[in-house]
Protein backbone atom coordinates (compact mmCIF):
# COMPACT_ATOMS: atom_id res chain seq x y z
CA UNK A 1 123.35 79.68 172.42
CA UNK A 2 125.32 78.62 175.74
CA UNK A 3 125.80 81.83 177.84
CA UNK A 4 129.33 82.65 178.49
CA UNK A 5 130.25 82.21 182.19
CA UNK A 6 131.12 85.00 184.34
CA UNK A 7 134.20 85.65 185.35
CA UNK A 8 136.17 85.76 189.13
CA UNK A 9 139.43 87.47 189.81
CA UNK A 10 140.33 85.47 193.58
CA UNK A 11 143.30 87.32 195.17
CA UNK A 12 144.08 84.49 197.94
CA UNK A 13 147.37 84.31 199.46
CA UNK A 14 146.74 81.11 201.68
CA UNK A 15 147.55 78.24 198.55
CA UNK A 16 145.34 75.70 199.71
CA UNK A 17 142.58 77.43 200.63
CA UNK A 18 142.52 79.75 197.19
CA UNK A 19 142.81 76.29 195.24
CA UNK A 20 139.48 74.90 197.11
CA UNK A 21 137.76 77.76 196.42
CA UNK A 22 138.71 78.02 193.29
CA UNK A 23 137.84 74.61 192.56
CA UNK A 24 134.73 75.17 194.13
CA UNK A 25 133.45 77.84 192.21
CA UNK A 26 134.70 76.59 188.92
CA UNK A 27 132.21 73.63 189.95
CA UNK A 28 129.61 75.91 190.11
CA UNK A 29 130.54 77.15 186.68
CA UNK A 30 132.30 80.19 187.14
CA UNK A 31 135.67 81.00 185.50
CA UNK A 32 138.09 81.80 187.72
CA UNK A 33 141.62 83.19 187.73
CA UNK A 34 143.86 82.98 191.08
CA UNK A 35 146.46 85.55 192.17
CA UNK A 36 148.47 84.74 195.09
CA UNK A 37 149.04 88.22 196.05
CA UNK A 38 148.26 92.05 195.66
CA UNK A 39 150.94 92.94 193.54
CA UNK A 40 149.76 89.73 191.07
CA UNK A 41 146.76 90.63 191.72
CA UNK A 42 146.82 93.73 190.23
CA UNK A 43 148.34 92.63 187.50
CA UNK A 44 145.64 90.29 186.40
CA UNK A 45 143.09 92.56 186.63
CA UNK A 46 144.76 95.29 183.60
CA UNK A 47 145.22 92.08 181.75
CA UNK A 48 141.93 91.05 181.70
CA UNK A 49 137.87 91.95 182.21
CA UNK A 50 136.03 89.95 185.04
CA UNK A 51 132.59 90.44 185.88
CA UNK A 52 133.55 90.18 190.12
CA UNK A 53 136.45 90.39 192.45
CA UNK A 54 136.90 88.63 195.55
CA UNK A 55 139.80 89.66 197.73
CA UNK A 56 141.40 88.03 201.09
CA UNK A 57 142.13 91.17 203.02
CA UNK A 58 145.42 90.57 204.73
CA UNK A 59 148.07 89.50 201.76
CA UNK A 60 151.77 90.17 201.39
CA UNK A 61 153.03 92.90 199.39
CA UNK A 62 150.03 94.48 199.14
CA UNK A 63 146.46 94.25 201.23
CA UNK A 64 143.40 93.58 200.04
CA UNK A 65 142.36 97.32 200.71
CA UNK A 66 144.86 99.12 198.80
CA UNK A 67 143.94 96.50 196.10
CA UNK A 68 140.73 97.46 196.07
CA UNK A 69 141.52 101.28 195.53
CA UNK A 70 143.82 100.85 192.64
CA UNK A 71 141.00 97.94 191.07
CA UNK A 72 138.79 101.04 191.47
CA UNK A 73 140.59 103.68 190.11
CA UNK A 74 140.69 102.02 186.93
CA UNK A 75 137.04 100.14 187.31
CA UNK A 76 134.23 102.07 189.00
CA UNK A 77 131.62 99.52 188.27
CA UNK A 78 133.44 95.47 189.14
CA UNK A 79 131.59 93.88 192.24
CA UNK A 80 133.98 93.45 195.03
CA UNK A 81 133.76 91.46 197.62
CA UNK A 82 136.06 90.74 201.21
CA UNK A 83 137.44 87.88 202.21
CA UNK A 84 138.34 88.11 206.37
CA UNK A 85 139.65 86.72 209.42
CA UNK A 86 139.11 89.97 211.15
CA UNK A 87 136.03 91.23 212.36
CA UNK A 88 136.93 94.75 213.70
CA UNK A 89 134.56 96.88 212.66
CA UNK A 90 136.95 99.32 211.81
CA UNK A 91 137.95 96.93 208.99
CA UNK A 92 134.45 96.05 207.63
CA UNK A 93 133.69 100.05 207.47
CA UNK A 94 137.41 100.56 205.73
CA UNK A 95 136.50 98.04 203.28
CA UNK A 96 132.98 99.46 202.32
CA UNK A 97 134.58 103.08 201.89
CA UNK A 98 136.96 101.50 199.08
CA UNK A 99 133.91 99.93 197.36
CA UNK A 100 133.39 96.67 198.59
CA UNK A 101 129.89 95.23 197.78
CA UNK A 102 130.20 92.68 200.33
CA UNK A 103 132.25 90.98 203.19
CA UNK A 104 132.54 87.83 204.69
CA UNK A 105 134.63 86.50 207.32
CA UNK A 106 136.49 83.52 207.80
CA UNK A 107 135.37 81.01 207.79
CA UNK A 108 132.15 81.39 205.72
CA UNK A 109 129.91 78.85 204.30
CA UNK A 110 130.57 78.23 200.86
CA UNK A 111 126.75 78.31 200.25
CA UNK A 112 126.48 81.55 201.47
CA UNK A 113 129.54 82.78 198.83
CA UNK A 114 127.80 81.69 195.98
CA UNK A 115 124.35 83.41 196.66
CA UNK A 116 125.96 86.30 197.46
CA UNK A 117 128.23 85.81 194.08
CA UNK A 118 124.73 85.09 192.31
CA UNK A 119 123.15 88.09 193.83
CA UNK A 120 125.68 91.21 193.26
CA UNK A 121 126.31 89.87 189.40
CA UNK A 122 122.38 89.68 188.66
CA UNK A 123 122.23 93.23 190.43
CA UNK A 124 124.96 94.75 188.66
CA UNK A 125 123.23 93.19 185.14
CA UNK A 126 120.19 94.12 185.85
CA UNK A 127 121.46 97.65 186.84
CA UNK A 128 123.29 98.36 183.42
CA UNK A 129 120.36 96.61 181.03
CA UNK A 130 117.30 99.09 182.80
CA UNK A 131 119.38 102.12 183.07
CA UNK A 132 118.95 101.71 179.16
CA UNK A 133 118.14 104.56 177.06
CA UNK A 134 116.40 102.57 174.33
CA UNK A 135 112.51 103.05 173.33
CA UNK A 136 112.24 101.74 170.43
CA UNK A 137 111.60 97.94 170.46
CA UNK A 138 109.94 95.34 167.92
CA UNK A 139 108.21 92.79 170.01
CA UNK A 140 107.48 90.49 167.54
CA UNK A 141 104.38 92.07 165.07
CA UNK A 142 104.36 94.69 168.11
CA UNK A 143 106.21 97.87 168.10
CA UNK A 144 106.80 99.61 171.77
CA UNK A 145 107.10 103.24 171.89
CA UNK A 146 108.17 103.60 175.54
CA UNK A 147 108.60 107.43 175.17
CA UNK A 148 105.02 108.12 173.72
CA UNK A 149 103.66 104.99 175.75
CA UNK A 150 102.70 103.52 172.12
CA UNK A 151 102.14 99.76 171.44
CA UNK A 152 101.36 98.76 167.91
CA UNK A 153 100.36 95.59 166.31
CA UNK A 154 100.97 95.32 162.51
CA UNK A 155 101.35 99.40 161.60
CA UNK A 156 97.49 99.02 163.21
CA UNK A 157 96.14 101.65 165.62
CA UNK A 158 98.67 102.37 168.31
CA UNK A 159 97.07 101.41 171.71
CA UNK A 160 98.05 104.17 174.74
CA UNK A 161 99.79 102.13 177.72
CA UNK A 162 99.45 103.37 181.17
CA UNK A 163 102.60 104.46 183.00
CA UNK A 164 103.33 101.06 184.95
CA UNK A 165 101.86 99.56 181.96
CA UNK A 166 104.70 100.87 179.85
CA UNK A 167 107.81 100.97 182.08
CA UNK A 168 106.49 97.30 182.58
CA UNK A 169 106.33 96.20 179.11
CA UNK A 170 109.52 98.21 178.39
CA UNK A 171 111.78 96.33 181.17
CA UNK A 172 110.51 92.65 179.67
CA UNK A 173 111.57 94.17 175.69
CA UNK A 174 115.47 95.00 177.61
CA UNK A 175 115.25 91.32 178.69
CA UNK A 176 113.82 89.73 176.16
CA UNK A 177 114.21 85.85 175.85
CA UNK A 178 115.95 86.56 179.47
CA UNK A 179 114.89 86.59 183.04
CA UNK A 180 113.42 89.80 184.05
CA UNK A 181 114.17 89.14 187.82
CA UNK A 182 110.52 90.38 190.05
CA UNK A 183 112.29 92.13 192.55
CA UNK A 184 113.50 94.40 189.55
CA UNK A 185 110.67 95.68 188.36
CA UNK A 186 109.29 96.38 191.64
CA UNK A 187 112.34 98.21 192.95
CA UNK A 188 112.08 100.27 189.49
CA UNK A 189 108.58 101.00 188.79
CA UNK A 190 106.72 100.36 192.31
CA UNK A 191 109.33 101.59 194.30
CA UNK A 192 108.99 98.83 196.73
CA UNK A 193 109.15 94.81 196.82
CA UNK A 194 106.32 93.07 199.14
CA UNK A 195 103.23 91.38 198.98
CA UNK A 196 100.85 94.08 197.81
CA UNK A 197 102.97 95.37 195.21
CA UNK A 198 103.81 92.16 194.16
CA UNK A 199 99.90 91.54 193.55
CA UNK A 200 99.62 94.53 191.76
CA UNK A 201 102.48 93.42 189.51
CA UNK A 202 100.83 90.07 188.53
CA UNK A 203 97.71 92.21 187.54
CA UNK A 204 99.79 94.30 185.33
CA UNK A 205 101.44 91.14 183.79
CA UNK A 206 97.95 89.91 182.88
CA UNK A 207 97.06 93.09 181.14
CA UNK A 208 100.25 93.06 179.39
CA UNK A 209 99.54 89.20 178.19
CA UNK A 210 95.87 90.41 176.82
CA UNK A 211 97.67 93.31 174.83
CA UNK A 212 99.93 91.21 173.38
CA UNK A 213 97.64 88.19 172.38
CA UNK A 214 97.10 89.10 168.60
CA UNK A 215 100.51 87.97 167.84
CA UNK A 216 101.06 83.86 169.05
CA UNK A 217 104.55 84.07 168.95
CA UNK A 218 105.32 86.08 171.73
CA UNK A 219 104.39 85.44 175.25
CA UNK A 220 105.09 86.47 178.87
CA UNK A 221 106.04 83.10 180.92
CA UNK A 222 106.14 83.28 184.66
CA UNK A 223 109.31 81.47 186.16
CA UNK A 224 108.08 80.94 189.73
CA UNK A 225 109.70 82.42 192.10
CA UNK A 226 112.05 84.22 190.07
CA UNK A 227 110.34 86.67 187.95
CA UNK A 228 109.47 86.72 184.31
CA UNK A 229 110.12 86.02 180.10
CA UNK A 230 108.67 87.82 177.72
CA UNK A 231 109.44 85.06 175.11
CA UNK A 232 109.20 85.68 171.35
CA UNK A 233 109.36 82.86 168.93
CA UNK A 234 111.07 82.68 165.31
C-alpha cells in the first residue's frame, strides 16, 4: 500500500520564493498548500489537517507569531517551524514561547529544511504511536502480553520477558511492518542514545529474534543505520 504523503501548510508572503519552495518540497514528495499571508493562512489551516507548518515570520496582515498562537489554540500538537530574516534573539525566544519546533533564518539551505522537516514529523509519529496504551498484540502465532510481560507461541506456555525485553518487543508490535527508528527505543526504554546503550540494544534484539524463532513468518530486520522491522509475513 503507497503511504499517503504528509502534508505542509507554507505561509510565505514573498511569491517567488514560496513557489520555489514549494516546488521544492513537492519534489521531495510532500504535499503542500501555499498561503500568501496570515490572514489566508489561517484560513487554510480550519479548512484542512496538515501534519507540519512552516511560517515566514514577518507577513502582512498578520505575522508569523500571532499565526502561530491562533494555529495553536486550535492545534496543540502540529510541528511548527520559522522561517526568518531576523536573527534577534529576542525573536527566536518569542517564537519558541508560541510553540515553534524549529527556526531557520534566511537564507537556509534547502538540505538542511528537509532533514529538519524529516526529523520533527518522525518525532511527532513516533511520539503519538509509543505513548500507546495497547498490550495486547498478536505477533503472528505469538501473543504479547506487555502488561504481565507474557509472550506466547500457539496458546503454549507463556514465556516471562524481562523489563527491556518487553517494552522492547512491545515498541516493534506498535510498529509493526514499519520502521521502529533506534534512537526511539533508546530514548524510551534506556533513557539514553550512545554507543554502550546502543550495544546493549543489539543484544536485546538478538534475544528477541531467538524468542520469536518458532514461528518463520515473523522476523526482526535491521535497517542499518536507521533502526528496526519486526516484519510478519501473510
Amino acid at each position: 500500500m503507497e503511504e499517503q504523503k504528509k502534508r505542509i501548510l507554507l505561509v510565505e508572503d514573498d511569491p517567488n520564493f514560496g513557489t520555489v519552495l514549494k516546488d521544492y518540497l513537492m519534489m521531495n514528495d510532500y504535499e503542500v498548500t501555499h498561503a500568501k499571508n496570515g490572514m489566508e493562512g489561517f484560513e487554510k489551516f480550519k479548512k484542512d489537517d496538515f501534519d507540519l507548518c512552516i511560517l515566514d515570520v514577518m507577513m502582512p496582515y498578520k505575522d508569523g507569531f500571532t499565526l502561530a498562537k491562533e494555529i495553536r489554540d486550535k492545534n496543540t500538537d502540529v510541528p511548527i517551524i520559522f522561517l526568518t530574516a531576523k536573527t534577534m534573539k529576542e525573536d527566536v525566544l518569542r517564537g519558541y514561547k508560541v510553540g515553534a519546533d524549529d527556526y531557520l533564518n534566511k537564507p537556509f539551505d534547502s538540505e538542511v529544511l528537509l532533514m529538519k522537516i524529516k526529523a520533527i514529523i518522525q518525532r511527532k509519529a513516533t511520539e503519538t504511536i509509543s505513548d500507546s496504551k495497547q498490550f495486547e498484540f498478536k505477533i503472528g502465532s505469538f501473543d504479547l502480553n506487555s502488561k504481565l510481560r507474557f509472550l506466547r507461541f500457539k496458546g503454549g506456555d507463556p514465556l516471562k520477558l524481562s523489563p527491556k525485553e518487553n517494552e522492547l518487543l512491545r515498541l516493534l508490535a506498535l510498529h509493526e511492518n514499519d520502521l521502529m527508528p533506534r534512537e526511539l527505543a533508546l530514548t524510551k526504554i534506556w533513557r539514553d542514545d550512545n554507543y554502550f546503550t546502543s550495544r546493549s540494544m543489539d543484544v536485546y534484539i538478538a534475544k528477541l529474534r531467538k524468542y520469536l524463532k518458532p514461528d518463520e513468518k515473523v522476523e526482526i530486520l535491521n535497517i542499518h543505520g536507521e533502526g528496526f522491522r519486526l516484519v510478519v509475513n501473510s
